[in-house]
N, C-alpha and C. Protein backbone atom coordinates (compact mmCIF):
# COMPACT_ATOMS: atom_id res chain seq x y z
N UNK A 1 -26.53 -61.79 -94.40
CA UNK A 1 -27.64 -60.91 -94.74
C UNK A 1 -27.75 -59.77 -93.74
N UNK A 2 -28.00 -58.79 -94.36
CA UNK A 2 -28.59 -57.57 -93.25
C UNK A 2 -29.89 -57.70 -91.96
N UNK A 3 -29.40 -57.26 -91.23
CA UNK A 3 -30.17 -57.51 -89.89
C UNK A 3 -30.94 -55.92 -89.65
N UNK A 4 -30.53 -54.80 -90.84
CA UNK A 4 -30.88 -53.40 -90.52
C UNK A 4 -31.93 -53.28 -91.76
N UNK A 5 -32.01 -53.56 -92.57
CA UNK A 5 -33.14 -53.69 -93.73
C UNK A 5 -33.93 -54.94 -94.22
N UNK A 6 -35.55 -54.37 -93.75
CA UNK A 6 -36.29 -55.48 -93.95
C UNK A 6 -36.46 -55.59 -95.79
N UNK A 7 -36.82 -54.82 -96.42
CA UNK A 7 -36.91 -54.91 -98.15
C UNK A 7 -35.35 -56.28 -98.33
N UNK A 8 -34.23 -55.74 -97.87
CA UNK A 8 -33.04 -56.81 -98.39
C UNK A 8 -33.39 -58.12 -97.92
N UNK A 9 -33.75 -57.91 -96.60
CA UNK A 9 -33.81 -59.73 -95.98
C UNK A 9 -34.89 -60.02 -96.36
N UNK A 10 -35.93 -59.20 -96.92
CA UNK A 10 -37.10 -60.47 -97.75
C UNK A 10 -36.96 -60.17 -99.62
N UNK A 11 -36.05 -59.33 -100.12
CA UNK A 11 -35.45 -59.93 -101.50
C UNK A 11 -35.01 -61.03 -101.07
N UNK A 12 -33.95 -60.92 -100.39
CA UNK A 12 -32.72 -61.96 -100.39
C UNK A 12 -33.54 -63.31 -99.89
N UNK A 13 -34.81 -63.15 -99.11
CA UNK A 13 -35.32 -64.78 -98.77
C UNK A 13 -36.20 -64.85 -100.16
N UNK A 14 -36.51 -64.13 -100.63
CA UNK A 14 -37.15 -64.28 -102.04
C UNK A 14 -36.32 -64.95 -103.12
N UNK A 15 -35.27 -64.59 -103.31
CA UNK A 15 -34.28 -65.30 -104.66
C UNK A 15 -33.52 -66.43 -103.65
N UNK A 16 -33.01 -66.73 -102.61
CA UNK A 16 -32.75 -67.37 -102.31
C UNK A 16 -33.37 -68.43 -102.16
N UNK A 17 -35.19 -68.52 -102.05
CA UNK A 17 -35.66 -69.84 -102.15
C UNK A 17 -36.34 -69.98 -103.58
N UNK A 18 -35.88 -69.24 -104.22
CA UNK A 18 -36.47 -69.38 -105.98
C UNK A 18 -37.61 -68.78 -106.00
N UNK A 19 -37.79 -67.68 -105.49
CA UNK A 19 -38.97 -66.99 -105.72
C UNK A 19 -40.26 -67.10 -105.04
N UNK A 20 -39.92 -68.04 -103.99
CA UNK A 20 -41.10 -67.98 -103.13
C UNK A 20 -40.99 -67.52 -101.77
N UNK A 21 -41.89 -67.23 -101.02
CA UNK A 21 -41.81 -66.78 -99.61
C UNK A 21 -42.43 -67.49 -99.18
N UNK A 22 -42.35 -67.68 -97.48
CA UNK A 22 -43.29 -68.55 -96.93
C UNK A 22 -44.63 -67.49 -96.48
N UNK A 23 -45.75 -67.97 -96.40
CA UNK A 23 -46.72 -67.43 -95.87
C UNK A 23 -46.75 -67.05 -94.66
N UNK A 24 -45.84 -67.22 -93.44
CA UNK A 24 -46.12 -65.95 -92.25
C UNK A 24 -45.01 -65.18 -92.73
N UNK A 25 -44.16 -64.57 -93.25
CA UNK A 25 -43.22 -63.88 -93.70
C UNK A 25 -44.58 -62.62 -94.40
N UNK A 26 -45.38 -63.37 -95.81
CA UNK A 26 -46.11 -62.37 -96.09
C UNK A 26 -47.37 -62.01 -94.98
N UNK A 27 -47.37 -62.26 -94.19
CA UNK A 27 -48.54 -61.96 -92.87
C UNK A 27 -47.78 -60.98 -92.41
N UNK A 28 -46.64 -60.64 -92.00
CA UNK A 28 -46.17 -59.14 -91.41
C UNK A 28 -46.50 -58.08 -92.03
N UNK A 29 -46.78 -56.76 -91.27
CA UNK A 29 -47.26 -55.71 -91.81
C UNK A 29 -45.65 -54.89 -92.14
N UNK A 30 -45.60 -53.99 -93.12
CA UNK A 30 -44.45 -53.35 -93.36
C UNK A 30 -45.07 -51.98 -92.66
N UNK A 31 -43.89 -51.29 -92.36
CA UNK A 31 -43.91 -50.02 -91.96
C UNK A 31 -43.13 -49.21 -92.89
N UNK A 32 -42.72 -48.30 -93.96
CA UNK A 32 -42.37 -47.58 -95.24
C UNK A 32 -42.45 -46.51 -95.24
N UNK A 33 -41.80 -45.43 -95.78
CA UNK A 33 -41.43 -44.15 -95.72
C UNK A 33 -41.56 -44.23 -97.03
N UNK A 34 -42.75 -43.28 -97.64
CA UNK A 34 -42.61 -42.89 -99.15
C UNK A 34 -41.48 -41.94 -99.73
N UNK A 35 -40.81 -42.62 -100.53
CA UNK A 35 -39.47 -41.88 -101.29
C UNK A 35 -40.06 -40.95 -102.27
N UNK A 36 -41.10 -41.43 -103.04
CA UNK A 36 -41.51 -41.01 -104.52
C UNK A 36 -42.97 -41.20 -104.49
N UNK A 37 -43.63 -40.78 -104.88
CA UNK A 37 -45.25 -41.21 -105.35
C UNK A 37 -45.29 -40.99 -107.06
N UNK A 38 -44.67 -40.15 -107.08
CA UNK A 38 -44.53 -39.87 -109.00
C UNK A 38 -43.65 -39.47 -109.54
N UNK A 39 -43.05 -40.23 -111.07
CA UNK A 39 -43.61 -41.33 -111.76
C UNK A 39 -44.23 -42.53 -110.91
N UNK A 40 -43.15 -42.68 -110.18
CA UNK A 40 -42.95 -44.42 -109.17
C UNK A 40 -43.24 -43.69 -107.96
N UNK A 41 -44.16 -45.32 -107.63
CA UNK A 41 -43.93 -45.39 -106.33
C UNK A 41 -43.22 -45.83 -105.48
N UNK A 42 -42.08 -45.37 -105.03
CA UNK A 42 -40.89 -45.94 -104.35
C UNK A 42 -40.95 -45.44 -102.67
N UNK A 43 -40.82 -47.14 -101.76
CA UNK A 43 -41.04 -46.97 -100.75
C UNK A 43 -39.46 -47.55 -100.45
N UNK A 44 -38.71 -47.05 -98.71
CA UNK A 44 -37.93 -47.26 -98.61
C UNK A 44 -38.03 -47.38 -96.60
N UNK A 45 -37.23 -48.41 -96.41
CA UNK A 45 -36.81 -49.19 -95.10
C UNK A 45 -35.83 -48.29 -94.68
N UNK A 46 -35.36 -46.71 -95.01
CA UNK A 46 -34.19 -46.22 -94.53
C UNK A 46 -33.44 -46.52 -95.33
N UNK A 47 -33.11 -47.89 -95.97
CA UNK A 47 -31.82 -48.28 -96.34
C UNK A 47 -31.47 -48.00 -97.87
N UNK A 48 -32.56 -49.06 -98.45
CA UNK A 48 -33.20 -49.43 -100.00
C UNK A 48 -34.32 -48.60 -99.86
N UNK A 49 -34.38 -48.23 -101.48
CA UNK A 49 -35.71 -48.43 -102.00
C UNK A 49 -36.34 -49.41 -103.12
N UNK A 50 -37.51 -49.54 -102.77
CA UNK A 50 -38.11 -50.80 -104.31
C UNK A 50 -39.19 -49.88 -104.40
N UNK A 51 -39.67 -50.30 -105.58
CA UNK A 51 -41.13 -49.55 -105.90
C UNK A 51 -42.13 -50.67 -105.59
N UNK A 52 -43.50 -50.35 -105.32
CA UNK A 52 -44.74 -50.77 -104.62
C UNK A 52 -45.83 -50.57 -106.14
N UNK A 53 -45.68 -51.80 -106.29
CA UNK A 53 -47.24 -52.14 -107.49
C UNK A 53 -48.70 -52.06 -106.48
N UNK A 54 -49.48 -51.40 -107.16
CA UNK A 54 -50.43 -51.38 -105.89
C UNK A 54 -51.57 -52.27 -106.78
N UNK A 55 -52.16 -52.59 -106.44
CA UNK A 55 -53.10 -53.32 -107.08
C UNK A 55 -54.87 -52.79 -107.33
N UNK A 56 -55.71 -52.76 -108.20
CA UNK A 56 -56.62 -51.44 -108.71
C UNK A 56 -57.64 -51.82 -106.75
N UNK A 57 -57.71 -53.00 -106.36
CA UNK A 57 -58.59 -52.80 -105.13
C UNK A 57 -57.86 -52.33 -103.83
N UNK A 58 -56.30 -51.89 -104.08
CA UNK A 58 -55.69 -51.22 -102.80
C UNK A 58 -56.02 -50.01 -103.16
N UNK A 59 -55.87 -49.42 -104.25
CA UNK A 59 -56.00 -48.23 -104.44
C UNK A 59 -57.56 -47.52 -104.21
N UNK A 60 -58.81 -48.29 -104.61
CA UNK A 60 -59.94 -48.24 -104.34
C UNK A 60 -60.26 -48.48 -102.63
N UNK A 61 -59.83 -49.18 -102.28
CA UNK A 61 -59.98 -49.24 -100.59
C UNK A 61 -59.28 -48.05 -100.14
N UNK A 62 -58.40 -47.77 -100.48
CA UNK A 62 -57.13 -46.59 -100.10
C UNK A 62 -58.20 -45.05 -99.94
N UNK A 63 -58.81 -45.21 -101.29
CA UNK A 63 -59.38 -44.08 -101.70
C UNK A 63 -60.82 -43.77 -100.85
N UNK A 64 -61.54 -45.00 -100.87
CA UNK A 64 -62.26 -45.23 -99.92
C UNK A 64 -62.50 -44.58 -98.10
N UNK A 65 -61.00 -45.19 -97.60
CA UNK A 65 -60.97 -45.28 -96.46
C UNK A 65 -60.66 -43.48 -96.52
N UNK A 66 -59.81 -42.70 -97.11
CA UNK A 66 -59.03 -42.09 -96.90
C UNK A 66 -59.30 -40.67 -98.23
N UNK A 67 -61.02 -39.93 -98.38
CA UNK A 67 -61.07 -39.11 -99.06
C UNK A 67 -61.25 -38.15 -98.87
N UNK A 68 -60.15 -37.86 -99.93
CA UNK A 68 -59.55 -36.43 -100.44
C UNK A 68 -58.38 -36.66 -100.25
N UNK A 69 -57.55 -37.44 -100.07
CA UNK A 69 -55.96 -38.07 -100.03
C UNK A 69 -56.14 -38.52 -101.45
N UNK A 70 -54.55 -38.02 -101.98
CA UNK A 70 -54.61 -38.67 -103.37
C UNK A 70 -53.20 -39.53 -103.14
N UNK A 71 -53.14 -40.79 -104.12
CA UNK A 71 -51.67 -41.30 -103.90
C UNK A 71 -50.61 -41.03 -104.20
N UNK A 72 -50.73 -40.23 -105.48
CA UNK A 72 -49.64 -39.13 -105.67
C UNK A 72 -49.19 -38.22 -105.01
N UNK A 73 -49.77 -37.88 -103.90
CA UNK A 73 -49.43 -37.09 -102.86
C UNK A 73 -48.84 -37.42 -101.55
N UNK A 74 -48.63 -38.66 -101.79
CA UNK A 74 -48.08 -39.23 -100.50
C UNK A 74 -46.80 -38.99 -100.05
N UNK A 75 -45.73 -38.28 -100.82
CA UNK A 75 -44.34 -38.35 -100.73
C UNK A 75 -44.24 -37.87 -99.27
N UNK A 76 -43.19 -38.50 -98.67
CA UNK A 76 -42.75 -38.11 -97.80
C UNK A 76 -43.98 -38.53 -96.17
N UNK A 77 -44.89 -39.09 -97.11
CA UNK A 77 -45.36 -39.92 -95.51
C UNK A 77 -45.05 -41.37 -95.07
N UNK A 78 -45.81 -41.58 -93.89
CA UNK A 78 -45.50 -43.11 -93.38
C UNK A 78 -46.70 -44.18 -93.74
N UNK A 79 -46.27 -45.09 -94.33
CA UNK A 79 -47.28 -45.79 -94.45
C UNK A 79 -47.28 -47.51 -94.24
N UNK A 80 -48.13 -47.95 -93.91
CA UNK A 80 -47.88 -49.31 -93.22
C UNK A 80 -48.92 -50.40 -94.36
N UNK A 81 -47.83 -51.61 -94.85
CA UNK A 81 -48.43 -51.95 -95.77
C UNK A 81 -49.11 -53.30 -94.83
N UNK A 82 -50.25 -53.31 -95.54
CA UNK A 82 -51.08 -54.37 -94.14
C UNK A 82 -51.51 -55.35 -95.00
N UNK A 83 -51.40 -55.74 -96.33
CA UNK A 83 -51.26 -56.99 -97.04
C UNK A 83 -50.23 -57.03 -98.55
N UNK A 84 -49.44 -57.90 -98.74
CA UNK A 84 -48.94 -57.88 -99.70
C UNK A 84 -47.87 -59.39 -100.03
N UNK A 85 -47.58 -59.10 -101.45
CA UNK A 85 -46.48 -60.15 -101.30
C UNK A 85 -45.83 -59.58 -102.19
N UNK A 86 -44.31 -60.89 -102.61
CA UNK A 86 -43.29 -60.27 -103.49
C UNK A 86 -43.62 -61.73 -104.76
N UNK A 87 -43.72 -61.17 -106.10
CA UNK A 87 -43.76 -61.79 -107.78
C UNK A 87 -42.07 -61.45 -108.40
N UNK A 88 -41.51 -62.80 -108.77
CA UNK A 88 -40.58 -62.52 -109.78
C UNK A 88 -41.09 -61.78 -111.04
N UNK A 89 -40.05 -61.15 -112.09
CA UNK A 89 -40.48 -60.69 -113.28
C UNK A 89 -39.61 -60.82 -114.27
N UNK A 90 -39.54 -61.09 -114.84
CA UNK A 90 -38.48 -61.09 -116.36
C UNK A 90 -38.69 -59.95 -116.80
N UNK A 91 -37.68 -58.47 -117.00
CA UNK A 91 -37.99 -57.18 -117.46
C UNK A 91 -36.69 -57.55 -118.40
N UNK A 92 -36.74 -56.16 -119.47
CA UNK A 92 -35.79 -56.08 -119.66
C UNK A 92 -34.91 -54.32 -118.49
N UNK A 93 -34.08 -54.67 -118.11
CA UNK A 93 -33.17 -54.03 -117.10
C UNK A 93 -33.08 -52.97 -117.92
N UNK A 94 -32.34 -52.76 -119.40
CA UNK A 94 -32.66 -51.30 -120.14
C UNK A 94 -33.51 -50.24 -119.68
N UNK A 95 -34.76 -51.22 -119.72
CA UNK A 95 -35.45 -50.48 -119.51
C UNK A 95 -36.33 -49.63 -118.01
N UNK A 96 -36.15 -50.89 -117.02
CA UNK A 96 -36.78 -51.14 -115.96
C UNK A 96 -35.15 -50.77 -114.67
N UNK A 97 -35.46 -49.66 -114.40
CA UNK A 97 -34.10 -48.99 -113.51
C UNK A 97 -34.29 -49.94 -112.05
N UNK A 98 -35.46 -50.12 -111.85
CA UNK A 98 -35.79 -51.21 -110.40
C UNK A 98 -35.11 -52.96 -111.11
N UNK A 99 -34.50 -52.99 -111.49
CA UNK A 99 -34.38 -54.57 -111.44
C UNK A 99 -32.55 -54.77 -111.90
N UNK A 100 -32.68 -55.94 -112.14
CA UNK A 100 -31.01 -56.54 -112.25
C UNK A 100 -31.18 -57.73 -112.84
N UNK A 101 -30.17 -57.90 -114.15
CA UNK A 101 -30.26 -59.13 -114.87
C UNK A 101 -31.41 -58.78 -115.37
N UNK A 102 -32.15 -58.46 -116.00
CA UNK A 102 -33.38 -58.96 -116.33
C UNK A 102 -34.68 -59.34 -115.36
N UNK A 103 -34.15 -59.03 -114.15
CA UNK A 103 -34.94 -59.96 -113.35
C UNK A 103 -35.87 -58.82 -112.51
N UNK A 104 -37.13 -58.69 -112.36
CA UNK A 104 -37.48 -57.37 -111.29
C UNK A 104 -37.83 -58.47 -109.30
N UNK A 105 -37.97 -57.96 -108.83
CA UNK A 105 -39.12 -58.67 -107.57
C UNK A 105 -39.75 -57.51 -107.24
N UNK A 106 -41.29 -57.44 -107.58
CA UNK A 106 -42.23 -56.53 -107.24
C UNK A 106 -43.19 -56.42 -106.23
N UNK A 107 -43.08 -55.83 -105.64
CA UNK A 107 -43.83 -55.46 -104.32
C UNK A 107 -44.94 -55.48 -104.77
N UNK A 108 -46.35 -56.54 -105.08
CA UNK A 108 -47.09 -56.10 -105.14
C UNK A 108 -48.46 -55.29 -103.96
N UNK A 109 -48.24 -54.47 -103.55
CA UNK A 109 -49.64 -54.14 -102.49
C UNK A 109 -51.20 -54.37 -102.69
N UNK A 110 -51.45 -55.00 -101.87
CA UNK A 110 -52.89 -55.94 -101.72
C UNK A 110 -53.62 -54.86 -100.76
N UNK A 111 -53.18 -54.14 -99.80
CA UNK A 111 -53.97 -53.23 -98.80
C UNK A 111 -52.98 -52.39 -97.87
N UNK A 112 -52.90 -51.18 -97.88
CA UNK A 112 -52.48 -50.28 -97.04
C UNK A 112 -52.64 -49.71 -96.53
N UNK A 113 -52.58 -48.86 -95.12
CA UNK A 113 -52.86 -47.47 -94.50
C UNK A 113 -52.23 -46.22 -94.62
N UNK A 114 -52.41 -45.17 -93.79
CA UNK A 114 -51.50 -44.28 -93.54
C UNK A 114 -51.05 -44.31 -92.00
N UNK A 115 -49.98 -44.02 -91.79
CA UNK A 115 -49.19 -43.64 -90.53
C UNK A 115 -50.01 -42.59 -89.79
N UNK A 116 -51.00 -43.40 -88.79
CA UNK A 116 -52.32 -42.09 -87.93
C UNK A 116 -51.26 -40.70 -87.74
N UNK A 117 -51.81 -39.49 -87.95
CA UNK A 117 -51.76 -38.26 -87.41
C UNK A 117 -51.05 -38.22 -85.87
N UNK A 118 -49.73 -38.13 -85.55
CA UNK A 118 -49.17 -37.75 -84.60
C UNK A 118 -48.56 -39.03 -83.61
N UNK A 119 -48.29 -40.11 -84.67
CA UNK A 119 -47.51 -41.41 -84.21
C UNK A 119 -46.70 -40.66 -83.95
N UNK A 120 -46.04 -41.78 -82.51
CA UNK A 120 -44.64 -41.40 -81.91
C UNK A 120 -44.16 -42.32 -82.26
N UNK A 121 -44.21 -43.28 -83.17
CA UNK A 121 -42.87 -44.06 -83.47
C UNK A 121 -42.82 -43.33 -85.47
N UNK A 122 -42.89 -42.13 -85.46
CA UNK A 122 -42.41 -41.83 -86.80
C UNK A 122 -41.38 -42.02 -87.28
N UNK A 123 -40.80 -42.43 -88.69
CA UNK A 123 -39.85 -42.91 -89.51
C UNK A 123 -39.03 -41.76 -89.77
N UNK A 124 -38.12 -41.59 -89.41
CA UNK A 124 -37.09 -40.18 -90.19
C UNK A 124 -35.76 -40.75 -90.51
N UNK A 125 -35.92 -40.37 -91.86
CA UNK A 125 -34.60 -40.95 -92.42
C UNK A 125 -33.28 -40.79 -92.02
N UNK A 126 -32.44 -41.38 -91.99
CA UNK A 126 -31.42 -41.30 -91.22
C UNK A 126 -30.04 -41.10 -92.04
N UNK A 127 -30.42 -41.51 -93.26
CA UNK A 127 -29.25 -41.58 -94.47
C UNK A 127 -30.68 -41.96 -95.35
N UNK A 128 -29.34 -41.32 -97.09
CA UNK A 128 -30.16 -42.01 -98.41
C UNK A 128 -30.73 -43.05 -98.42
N UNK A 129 -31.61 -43.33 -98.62
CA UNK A 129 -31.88 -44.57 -99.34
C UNK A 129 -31.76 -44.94 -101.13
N UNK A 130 -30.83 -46.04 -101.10
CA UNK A 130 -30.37 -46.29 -102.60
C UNK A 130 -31.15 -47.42 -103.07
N UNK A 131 -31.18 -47.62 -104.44
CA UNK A 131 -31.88 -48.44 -105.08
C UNK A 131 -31.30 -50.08 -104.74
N UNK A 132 -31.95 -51.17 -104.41
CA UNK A 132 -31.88 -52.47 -103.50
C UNK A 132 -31.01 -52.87 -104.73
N UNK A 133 -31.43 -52.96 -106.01
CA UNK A 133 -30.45 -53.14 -107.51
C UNK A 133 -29.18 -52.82 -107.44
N UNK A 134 -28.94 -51.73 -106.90
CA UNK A 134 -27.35 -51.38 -106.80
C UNK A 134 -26.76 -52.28 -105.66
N UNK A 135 -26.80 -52.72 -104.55
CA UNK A 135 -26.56 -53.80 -103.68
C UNK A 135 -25.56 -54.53 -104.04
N UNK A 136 -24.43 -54.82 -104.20
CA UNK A 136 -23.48 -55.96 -104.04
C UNK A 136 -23.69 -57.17 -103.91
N UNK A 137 -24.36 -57.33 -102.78
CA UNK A 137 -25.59 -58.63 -102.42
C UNK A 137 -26.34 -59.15 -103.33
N UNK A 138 -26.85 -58.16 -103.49
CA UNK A 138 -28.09 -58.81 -104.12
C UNK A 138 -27.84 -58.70 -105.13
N UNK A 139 -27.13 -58.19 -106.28
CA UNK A 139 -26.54 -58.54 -107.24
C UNK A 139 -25.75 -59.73 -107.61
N UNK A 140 -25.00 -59.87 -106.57
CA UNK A 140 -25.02 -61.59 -106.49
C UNK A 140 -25.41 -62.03 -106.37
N UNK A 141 -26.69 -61.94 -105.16
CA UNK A 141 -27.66 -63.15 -105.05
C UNK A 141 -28.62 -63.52 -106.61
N UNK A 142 -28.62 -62.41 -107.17
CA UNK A 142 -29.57 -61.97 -108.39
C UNK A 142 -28.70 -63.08 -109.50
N UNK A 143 -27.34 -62.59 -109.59
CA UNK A 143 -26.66 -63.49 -111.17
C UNK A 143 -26.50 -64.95 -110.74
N UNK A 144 -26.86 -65.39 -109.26
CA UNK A 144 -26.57 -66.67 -108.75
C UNK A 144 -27.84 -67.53 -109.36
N UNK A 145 -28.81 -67.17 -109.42
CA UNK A 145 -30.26 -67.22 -109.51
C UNK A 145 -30.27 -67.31 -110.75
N UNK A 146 -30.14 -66.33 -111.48
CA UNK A 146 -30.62 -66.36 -112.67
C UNK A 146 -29.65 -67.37 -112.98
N UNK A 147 -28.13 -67.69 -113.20
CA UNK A 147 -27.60 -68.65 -113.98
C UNK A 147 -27.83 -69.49 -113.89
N UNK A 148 -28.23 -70.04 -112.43
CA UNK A 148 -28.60 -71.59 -111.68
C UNK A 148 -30.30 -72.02 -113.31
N UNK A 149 -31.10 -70.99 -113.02
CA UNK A 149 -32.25 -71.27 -114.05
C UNK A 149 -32.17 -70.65 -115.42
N UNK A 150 -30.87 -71.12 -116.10
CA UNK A 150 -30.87 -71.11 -117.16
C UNK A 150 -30.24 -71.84 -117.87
């Protein structure tokens, strides 16, 4: 497993234990570089990107904490996700460009911030970030999974 992207090493502990995580795994805060805010919201580790389901009371706290910020406007900032976990999904892949096999793992976000005004540990990308779906890895880890439960 990768030791340089956190999104891969918690897919990959995600399908590797059948879809569950352990609970201090989801207690870490993520740190994320917005790729996209619209259509998707696609956040990325440098490496990958996945898209971020936000949930209607992150977005209301979000809005809350943080008005006249809209979330569509976030591209290109830092943001630190301070509750969340990862849900399997049965999609169909046709349709759903984030997933493989049929299968999605969705970031859902429970509560987030923004990256305060004039952090010195800012995120600057260093290379693309490509979709975690295209992965080699995890494409195997993905058809290993799904065949095992079917």
């Amino acid at each position: 497993m990768s030791q340089v992207s956190a999104f891969k090493d918690l897919y990959s502990q995600m399908v590797s234990n059948f879809g569950k995580l352990d609970s201090a795994t989801t207690k870490k805060q993520i740190k994320c570089y917005v790729k996209e805010s619209f259509p998707h919201f696609l956040v990325t580790d440098n490496h990958f990107y996945v898209p971020a389901y936000m949930t209607k009371k992150c977005v209301d706290d979000f809005h809350a904490k943080n008005a006249g910020v809209n979330i569509v406007d976030m591209k290109s900032k830092v943001i630190i996700l301070t509750e969340w976990t990862l849900e399997m999904a049965k999609v169909n892949s046709a349709d759903v460009f984030t997933s493989y096999a049929n299968l999605e793992i969705k970031l859902v976000v429970k509560s987030m911030k923004t990256q305060p005004a004039g952090g010195k540990d800012k995120i600057l990308l260093s290379r693309y970030p490509v979709n975690i779906y295209r992965d080699a890895e995890m494409k195997n880890l993905i058809n290993a999974f799904v065949h095992k439960n079917t």
